[in-house]
Protein backbone atom coordinates (compact mmCIF):
# COMPACT_ATOMS: atom_id res chain seq x y z
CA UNK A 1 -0.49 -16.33 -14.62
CA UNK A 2 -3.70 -17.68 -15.83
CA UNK A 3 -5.58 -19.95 -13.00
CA UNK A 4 -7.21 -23.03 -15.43
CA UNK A 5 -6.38 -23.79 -19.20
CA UNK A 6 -9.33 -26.34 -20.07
CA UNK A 7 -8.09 -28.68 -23.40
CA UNK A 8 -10.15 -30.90 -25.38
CA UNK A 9 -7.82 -33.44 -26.66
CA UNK A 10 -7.19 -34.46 -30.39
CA UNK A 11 -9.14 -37.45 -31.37
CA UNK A 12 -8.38 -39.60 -33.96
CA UNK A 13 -12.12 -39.74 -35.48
CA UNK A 14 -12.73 -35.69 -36.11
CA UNK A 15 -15.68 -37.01 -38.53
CA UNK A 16 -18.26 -37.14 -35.97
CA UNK A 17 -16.33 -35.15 -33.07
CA UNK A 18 -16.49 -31.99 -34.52
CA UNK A 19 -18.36 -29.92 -33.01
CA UNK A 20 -17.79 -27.09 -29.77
CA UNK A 21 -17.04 -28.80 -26.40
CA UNK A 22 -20.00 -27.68 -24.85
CA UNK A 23 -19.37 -29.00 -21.44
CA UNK A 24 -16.12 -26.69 -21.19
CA UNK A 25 -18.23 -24.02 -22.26
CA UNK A 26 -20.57 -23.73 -19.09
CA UNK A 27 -17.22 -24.50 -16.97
CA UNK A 28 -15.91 -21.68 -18.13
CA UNK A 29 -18.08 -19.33 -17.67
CA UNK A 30 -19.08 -20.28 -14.13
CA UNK A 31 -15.49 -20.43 -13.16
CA UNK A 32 -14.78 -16.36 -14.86
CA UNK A 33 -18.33 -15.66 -12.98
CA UNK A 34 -16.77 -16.40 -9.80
CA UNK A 35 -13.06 -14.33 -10.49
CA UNK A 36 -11.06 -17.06 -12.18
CA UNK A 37 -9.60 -16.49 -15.32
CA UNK A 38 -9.63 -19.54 -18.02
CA UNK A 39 -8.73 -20.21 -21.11
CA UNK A 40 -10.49 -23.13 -24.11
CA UNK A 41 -8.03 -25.21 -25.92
CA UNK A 42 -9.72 -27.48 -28.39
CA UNK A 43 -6.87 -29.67 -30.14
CA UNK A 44 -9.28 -30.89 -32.64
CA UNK A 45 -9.70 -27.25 -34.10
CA UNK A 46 -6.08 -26.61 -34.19
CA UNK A 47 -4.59 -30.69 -34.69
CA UNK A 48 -2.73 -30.24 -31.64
CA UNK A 49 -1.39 -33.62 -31.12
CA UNK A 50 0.39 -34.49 -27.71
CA UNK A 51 3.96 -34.48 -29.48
CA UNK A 52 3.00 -30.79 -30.58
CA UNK A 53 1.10 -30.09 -27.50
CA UNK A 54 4.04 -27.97 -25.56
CA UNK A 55 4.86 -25.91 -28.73
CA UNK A 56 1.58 -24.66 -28.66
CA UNK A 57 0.90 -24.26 -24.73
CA UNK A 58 3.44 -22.19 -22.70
CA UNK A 59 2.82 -24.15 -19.33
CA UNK A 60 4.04 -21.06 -17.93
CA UNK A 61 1.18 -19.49 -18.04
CA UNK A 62 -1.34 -21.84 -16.09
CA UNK A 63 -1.59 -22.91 -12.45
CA UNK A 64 -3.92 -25.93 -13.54
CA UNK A 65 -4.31 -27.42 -16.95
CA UNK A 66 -7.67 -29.52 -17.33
CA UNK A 67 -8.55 -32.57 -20.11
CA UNK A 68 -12.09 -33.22 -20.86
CA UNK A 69 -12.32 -37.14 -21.05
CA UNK A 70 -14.21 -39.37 -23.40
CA UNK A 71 -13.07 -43.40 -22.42
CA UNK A 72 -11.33 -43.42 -25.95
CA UNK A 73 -9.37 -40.15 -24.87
CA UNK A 74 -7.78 -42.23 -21.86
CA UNK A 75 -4.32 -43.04 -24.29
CA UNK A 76 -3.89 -39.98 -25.76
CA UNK A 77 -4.54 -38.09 -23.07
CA UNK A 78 -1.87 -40.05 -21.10
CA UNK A 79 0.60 -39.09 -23.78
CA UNK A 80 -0.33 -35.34 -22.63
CA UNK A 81 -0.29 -35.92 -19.23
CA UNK A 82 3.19 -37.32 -18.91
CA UNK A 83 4.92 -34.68 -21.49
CA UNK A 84 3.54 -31.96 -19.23
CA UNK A 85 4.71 -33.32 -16.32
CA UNK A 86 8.05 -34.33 -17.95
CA UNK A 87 8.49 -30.57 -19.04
CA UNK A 88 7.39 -29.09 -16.00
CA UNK A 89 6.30 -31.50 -12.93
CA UNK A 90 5.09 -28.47 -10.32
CA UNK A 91 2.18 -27.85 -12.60
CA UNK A 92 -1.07 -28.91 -11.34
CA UNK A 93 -3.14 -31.54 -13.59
CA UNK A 94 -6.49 -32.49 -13.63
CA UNK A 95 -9.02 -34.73 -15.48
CA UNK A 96 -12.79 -34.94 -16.07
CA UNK A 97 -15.65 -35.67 -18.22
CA UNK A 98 -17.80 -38.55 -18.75
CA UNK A 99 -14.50 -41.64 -18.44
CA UNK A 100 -14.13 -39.65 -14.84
CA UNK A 101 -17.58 -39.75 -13.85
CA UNK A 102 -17.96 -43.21 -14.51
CA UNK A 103 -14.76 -44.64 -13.38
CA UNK A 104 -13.05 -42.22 -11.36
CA UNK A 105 -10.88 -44.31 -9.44
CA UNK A 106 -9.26 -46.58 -12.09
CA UNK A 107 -8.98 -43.13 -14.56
CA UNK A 108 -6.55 -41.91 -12.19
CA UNK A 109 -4.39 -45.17 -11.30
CA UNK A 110 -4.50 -45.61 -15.50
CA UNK A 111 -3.30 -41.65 -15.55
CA UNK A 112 -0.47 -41.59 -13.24
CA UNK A 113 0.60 -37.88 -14.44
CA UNK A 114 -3.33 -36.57 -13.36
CA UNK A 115 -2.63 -35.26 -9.81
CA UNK A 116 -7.01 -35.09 -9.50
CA UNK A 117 -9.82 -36.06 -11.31
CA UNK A 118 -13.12 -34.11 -11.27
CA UNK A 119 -16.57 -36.45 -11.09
CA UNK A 120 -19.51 -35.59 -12.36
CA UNK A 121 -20.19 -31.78 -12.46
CA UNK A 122 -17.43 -29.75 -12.65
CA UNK A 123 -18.63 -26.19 -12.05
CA UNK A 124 -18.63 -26.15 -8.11
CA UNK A 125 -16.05 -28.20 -7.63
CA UNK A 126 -13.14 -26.19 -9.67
CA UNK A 127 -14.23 -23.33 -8.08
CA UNK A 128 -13.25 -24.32 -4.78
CA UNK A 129 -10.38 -25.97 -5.87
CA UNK A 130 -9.18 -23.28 -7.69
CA UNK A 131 -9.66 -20.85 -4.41
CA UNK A 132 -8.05 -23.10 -2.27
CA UNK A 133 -5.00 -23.47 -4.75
CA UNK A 134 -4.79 -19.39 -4.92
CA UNK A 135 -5.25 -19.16 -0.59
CA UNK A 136 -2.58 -22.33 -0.42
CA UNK A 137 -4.70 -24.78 1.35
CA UNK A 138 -5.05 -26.95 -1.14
CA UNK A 139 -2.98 -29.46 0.98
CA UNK A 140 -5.20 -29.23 4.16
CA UNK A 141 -7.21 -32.44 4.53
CA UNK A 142 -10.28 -30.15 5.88
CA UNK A 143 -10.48 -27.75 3.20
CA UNK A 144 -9.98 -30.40 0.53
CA UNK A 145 -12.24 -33.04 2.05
CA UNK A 146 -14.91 -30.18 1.56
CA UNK A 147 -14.18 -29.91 -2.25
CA UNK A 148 -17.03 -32.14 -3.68
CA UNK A 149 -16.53 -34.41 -6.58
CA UNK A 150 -12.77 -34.40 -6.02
CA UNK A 151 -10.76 -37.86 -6.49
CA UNK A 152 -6.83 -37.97 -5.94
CA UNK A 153 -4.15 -39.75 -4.85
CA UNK A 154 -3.01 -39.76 -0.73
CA UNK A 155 0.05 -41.42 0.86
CA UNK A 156 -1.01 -44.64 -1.55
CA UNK A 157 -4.43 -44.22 -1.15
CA UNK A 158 -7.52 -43.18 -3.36
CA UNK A 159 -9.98 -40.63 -1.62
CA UNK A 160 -13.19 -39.40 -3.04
CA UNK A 161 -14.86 -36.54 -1.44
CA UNK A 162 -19.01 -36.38 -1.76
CA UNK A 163 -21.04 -36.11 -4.86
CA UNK A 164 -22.46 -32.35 -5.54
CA UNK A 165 -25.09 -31.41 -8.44
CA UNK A 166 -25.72 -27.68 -9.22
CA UNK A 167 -29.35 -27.71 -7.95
CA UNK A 168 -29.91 -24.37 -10.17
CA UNK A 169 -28.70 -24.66 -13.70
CA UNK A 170 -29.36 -20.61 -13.90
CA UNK A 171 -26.51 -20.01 -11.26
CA UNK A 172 -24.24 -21.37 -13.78
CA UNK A 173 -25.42 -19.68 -17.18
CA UNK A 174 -25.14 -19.46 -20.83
CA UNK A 175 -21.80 -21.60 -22.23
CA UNK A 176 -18.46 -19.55 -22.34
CA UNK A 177 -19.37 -18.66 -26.02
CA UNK A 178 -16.68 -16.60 -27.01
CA UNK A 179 -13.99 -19.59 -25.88
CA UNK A 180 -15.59 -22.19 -28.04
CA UNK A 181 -16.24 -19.98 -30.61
CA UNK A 182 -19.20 -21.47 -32.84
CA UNK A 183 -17.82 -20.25 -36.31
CA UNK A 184 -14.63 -22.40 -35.75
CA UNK A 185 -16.58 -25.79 -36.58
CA UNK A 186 -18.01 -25.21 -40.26
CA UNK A 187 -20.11 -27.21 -41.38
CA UNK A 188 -19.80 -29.78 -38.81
CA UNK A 189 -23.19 -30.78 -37.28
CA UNK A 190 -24.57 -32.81 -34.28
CA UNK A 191 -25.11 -36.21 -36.37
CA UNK A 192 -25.50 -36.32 -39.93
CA UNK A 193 -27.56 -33.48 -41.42
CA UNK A 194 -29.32 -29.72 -40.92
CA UNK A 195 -31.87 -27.88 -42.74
CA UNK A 196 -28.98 -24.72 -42.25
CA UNK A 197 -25.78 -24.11 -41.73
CA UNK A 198 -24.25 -23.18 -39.48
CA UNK A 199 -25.89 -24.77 -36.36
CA UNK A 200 -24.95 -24.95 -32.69
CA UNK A 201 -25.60 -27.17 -29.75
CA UNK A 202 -27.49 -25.89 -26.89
CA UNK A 203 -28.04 -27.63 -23.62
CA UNK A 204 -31.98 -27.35 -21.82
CA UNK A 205 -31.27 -29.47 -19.10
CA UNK A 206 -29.02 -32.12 -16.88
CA UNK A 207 -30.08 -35.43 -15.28
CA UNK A 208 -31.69 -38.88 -16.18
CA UNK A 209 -33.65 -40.90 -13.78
CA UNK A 210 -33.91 -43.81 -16.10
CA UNK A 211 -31.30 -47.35 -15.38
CA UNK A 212 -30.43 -48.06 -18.91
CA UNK A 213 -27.77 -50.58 -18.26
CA UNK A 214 -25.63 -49.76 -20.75
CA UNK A 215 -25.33 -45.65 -19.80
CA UNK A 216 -23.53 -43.87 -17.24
CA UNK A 217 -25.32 -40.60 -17.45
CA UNK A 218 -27.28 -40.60 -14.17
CA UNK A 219 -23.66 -41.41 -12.39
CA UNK A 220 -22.47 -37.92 -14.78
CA UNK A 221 -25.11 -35.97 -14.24
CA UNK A 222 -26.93 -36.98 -11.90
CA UNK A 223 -30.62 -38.44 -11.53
CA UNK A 224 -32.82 -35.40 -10.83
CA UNK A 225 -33.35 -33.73 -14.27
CA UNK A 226 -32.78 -30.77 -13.96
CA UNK A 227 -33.80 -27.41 -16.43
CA UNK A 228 -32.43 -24.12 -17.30
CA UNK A 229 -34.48 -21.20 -17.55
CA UNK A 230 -36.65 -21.54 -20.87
CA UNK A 231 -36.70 -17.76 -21.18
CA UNK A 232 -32.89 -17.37 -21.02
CA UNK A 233 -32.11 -20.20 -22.92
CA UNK A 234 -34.02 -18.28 -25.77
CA UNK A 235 -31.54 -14.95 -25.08
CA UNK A 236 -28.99 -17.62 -25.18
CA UNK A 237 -30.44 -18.14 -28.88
CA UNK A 238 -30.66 -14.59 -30.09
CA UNK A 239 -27.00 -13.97 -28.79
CA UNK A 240 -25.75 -16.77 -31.17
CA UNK A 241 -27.62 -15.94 -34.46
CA UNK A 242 -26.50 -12.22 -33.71
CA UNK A 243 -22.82 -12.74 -32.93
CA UNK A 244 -21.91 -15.23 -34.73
CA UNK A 245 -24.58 -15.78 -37.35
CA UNK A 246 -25.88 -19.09 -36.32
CA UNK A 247 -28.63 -20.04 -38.49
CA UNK A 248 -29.74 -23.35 -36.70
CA UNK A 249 -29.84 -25.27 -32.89
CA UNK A 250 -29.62 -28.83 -32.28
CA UNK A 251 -29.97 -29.33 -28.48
CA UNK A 252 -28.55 -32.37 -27.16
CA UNK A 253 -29.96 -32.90 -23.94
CA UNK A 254 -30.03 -36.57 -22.62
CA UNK A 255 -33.51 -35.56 -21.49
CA UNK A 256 -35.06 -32.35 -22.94
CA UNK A 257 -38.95 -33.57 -22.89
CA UNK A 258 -38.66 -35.21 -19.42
CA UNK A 259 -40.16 -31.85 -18.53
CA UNK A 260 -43.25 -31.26 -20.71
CA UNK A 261 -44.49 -27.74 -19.21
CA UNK A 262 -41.22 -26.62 -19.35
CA UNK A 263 -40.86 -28.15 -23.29
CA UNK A 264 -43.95 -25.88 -24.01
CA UNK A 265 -42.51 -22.51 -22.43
CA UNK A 266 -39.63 -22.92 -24.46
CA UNK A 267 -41.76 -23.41 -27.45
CA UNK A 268 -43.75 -21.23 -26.62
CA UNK A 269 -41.35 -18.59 -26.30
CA UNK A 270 -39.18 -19.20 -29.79
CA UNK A 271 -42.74 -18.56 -31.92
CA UNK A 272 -43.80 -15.41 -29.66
CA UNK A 273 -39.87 -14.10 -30.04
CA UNK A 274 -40.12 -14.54 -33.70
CA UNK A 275 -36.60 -16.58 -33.64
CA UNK A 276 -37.81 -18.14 -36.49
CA UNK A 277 -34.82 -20.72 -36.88
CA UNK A 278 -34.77 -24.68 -37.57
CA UNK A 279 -34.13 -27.29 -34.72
CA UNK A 280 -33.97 -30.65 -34.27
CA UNK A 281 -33.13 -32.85 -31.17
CA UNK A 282 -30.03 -35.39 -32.29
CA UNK A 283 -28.90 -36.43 -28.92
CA UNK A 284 -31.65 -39.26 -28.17
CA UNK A 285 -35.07 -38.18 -26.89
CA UNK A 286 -37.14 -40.86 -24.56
CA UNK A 287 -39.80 -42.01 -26.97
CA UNK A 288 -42.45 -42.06 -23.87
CA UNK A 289 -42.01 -38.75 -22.90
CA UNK A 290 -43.61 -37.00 -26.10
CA UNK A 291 -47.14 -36.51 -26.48
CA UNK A 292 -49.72 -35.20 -29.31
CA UNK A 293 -49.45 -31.52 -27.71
CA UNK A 294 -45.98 -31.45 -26.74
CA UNK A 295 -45.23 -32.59 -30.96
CA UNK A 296 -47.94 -30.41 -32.23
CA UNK A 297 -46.10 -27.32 -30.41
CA UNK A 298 -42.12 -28.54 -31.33
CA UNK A 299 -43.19 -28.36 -35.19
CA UNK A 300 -45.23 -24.87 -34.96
CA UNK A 301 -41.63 -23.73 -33.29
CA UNK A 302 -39.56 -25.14 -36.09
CA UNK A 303 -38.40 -28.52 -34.92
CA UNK A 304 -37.79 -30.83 -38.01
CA UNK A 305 -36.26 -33.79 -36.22
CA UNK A 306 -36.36 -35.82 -33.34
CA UNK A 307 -33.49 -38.47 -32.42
CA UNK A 308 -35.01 -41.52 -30.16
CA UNK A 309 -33.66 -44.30 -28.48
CA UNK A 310 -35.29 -47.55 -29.60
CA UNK A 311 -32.21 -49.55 -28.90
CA UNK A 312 -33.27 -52.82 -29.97
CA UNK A 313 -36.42 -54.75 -31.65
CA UNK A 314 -36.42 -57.38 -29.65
CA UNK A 315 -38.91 -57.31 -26.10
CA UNK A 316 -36.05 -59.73 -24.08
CA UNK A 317 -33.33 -56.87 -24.73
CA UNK A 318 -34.68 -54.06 -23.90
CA UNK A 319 -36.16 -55.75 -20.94
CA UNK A 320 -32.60 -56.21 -19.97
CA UNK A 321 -30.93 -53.44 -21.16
CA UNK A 322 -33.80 -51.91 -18.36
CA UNK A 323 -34.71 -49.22 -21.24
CA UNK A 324 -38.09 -49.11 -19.79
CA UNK A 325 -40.12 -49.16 -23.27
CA UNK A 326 -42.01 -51.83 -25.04
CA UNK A 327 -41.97 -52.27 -28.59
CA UNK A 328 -46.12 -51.25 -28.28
CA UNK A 329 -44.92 -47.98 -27.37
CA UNK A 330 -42.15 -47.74 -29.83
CA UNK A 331 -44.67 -48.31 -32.32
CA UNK A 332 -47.20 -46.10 -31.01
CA UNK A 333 -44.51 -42.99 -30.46
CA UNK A 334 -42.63 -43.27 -34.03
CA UNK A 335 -46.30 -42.85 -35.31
CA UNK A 336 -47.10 -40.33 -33.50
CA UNK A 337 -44.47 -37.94 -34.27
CA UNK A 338 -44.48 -38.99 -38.07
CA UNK A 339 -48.52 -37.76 -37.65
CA UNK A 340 -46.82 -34.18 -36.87
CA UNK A 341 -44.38 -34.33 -40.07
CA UNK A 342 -41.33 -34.44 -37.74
CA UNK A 343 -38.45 -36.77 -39.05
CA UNK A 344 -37.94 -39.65 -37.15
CA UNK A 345 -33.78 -40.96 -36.07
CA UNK A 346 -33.97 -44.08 -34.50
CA UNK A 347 -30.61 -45.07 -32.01
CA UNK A 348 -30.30 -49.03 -32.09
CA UNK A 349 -27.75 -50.99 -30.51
CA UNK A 350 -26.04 -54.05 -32.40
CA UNK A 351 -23.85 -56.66 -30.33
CA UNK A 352 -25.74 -56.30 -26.54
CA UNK A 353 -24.85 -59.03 -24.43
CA UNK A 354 -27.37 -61.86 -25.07
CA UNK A 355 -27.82 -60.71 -28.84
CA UNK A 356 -28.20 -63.37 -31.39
CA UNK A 357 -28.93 -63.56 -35.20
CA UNK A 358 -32.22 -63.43 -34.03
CA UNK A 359 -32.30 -60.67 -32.38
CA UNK A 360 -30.95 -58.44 -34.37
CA UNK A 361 -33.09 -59.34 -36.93
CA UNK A 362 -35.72 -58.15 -35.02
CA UNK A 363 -34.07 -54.90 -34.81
CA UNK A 364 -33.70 -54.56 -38.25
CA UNK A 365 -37.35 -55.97 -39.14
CA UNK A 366 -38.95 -53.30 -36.82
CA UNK A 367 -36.22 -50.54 -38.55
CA UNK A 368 -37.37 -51.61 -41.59
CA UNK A 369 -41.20 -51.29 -40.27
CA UNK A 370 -41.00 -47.83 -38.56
CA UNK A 371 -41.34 -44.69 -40.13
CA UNK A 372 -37.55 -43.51 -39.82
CA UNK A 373 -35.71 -41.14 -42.01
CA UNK A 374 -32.59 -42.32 -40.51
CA UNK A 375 -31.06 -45.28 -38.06
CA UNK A 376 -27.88 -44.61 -36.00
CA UNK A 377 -26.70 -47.53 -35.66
CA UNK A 378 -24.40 -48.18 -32.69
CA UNK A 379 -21.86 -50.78 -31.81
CA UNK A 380 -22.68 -52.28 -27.64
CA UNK A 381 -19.27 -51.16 -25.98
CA UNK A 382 -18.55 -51.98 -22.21
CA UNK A 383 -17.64 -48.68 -21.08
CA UNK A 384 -16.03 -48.63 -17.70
CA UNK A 385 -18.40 -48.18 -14.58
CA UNK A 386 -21.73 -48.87 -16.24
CA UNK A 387 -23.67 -51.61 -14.76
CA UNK A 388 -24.11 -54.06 -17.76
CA UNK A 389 -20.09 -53.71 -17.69
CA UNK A 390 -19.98 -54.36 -13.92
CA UNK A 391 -22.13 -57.50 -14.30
CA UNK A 392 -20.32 -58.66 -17.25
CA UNK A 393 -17.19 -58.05 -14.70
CA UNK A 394 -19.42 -60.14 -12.24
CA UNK A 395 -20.24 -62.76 -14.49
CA UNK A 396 -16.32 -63.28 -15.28
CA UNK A 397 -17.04 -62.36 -19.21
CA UNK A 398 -14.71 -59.79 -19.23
CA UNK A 399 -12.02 -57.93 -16.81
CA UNK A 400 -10.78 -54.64 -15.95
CA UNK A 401 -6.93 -55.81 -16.96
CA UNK A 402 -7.74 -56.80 -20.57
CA UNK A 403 -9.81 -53.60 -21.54
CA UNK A 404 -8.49 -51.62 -24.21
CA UNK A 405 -9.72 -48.15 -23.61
CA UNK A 406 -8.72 -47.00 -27.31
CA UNK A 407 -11.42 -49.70 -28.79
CA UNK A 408 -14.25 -48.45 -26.00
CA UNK A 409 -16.42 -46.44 -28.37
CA UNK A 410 -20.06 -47.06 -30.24
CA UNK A 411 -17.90 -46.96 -33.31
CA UNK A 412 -15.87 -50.04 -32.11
CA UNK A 413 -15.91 -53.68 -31.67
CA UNK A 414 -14.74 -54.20 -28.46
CA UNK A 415 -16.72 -56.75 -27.55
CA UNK A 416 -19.05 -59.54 -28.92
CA UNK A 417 -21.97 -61.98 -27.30
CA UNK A 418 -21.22 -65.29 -26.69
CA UNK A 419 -23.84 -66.94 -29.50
CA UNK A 420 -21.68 -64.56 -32.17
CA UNK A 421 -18.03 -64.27 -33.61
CA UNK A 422 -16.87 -61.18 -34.75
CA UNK A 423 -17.42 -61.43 -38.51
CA UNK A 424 -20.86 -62.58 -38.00
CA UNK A 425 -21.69 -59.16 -36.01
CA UNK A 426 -20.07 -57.24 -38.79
CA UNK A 427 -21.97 -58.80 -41.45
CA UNK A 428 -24.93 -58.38 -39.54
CA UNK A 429 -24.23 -54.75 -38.69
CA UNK A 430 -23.47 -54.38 -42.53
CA UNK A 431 -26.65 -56.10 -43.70
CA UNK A 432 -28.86 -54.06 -41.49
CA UNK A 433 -27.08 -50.61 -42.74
CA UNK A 434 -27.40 -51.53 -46.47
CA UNK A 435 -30.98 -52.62 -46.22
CA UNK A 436 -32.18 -49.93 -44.42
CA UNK A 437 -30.18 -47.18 -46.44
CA UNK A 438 -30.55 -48.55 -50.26
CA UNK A 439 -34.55 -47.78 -50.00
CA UNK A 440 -35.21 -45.00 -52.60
CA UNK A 441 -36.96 -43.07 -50.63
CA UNK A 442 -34.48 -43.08 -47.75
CA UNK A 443 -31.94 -42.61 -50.61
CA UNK A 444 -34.21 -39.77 -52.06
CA UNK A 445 -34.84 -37.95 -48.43
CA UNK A 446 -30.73 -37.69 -47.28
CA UNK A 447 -29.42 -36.89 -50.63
CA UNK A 448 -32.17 -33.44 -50.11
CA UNK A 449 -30.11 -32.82 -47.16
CA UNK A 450 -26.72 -32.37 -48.15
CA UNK A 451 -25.76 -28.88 -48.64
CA UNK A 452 -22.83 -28.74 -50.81
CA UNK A 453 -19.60 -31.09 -51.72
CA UNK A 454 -17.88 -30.02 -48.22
CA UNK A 455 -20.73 -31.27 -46.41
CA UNK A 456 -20.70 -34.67 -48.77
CA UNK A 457 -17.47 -35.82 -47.90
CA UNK A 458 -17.80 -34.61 -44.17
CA UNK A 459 -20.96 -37.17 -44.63
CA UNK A 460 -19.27 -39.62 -46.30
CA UNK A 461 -16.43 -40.07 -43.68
CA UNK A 462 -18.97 -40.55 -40.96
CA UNK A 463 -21.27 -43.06 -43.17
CA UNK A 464 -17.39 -45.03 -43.78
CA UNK A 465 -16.90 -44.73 -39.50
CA UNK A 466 -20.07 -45.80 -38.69
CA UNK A 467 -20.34 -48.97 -40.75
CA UNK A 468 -16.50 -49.96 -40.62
CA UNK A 469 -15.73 -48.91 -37.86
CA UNK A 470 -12.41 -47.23 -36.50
């Protein structure tokens, strides 16, 4: 009997989902580091729905089975949940992910079938769990008490034991490679485009001391950032173009230039090594974190691309969102990195509490102004535990009962500012994303980037999510 299986549930929108489940990657490997033996289970790969879910699994075979959890995974991974436990109730169950981190205790009165729910970083704590399950203690209040980031269920009550972040990313290593298996994904990329194919995401570093109101990484990850090893990140590299022919990286770090000495090692290191492949950074990268000599060493190394958050045009919202930028250094950042021939994404956020037609105006205006290749354009969504969700809570705007956790995604509209109505944000949303994208040279630059048919209609089901929604 195998100790952990570790699933990524189906989703519904595989246009932008597709790519390997990272996270479970560097839980995996920790856990086999320290004698436990795991398996990956990515339903996406395999359209595993929850109906088809025991034909696939023989629940035999596990002690524990694990979900990953994105907010929008709560429903369908509660249809999971309850046919496992229907089939075969002594098996232990456990959630985690980013819904967990932010909301742990709610997650598991919403999942009644998840016997525990893991908060924040997984790594330490599913290696004690997992020993105390083998040694049977698991039921001792001392020896789970000392489990950290556990939540679960006792005699009616909710108990959460302390928070624990790996202090040294090396002590966990390189992702469990060879269970999320690179070559399974295609052409599916981190965001819309890549100079090659096939690419993989890579992970620098963990942490965010910023208090963007509208995030829950810092509860997730905590707010030290914290790096891996430049040097073995780089054998991390080499190991994925050899074995499985990887021809690009897209790391997707919240915060991979919060660091900038260790930014240039790791530049450094991929032109001395020769590695000699593309890169971009499509996760978000803090705008006032780059500099001329941190740029001017990313493009020697190959970096073609750099994602920022921008967020919103307008001085009053980001000043509330607490993004901790002004629109001076927006300005002064986007030009700076277009002075290095880097392409320029720009994240902005439509439909932010206190928005009005104004406003997002001014986000499209400055768009429109900046030198961008590219604007993701996301919807505001109240995920659970954030603090612009907690205030709106506060405030009365909105309650825990009425949430819909299927609709809490950036590609939904789940919820819209009192000077708005729903159509109104839509057509806004729509007006912005037709007069960014029907510029001829923006038209001109992304049509260069698509690769073949395959990779057109991959494209063209994200542009149709993105702009319509879900």
């Amino acid at each position: 009997m195998k100790d952990l299986l570790l699933v990524k549930p189906l989703r519904l929108n595989t246009a932008t989902q597709m790519y390997p489940p990272i996270g479970l990657g560097f839980l995996s490997a920790y856990l086999k580091k320290k004698g436990c033996s795991v398996e990956i289970l990515d339903c996406d790969v395999k359209n595993i729905s929850p109906q088809q879910f025991l034909r696939f699994v023989d629940l035999d075979q596990y002690r524990v089975i694990g979900f990953r959890l994105f907010t929008s995974d709560m429903d369908r991974t509660k249809k999971y949940l309850d046919l496992i436990k229907k089939s075969r109730n002594e098996i232990i169950t456990v959630v985690g992910g980013p819904q967990v981190g932010s909301d742990p205790i709610d997650t598991l009165k919403y999942l009644q079938n998840a016997d525990y729910g893991v908060y924040g970083e997984g790594e330490s704590c599913m290696v004690e769990f997992l020993n105390a399950l083998r040694n049977g203690e698991l039921g001792k209040p001392k020896i789970i008490m000392n489990i950290p980031n556990l939540v679960w269920k006792s005699n009616g009550e909710y108990l959460l034991t302390p928070t624990k972040f790996e202090p040294d990313l090396d002590e966990i290593g390189a992702p469990d490679w060879d269970e999320i298996n690179p070559s399974s994904y295609g052409a599916a990329v981190h965001g819309f485009f890549s100079q090659k194919l096939p690419t993989c995401p890579i992970i620098v570093t963990r942490g965010c001391p910023y208090k963007c109101t509208f995030c829950g990484s810092r509860e997730i990850t905590g707010y030290k950032v914290r790096s891996r090893d430049p040097d073995k990140v780089i054998k991390e590299i080499k190991y994925l173009k050899v074995h499985y022919g990887i021809q690009e990286f897209q790391i997707v770090d919240d915060n991979f230039t919060a660091n900038r000495e260790n930014v240039i090692h790791f530049c450094k290191a991929l032109i001395d090594e020769k590695i000699d492949m593309p890169w971009n950074c499509p996760n978000g990268t803090r705008l006032d974190t780059l500099t001329d000599e941190m740029l001017k060493i990313m493009k020697e190394s190959g970096c073609y691309e750099i994602s920022v958050g921008i967020e919103s045009g307008n001085q009053k919202i980001l000043d509330s969102m607490k993004k901790g930028l002004t629109l001076q250094t927006i300005r002064e950042k986007t030009d700076l990195i277009n002075k290095h021939n880097i392409d320029i994404v720009g994240f902005i956020m439509v439909g932010y509490p206190l928005e009005t037609t104004d406003t997002i105006e001014d986000s499209r205006k400055l768009a429109l102004e900046l030198p961008l290749k590219r604007v993701s354009l996301t919807r505001f969504s109240p995920f659970p535990g954030i603090p612009i969700t907690e205030e709106l809570i506060r405030k009365g705007k909105i309650s825990k009962e009425s949430m819909d956790y299927s609709k809490l995604s950036y590609m939904s509209w789940s919820y819209v500012p009192e000077d708005l109505t729903k159509m109104k944000l839509r057509w806004l949303f729509f007006k912005f994303f037709i007069t960014f994208y029907s510029r001829p040279h923006i038209i001109f630059h992304n049509i260069k980037g698509i690769h073949s048919f395959k990779h057109f209609k991959l494209i063209l089901r994200k542009v149709i999510n993105f702009v319509f929604g879900i």
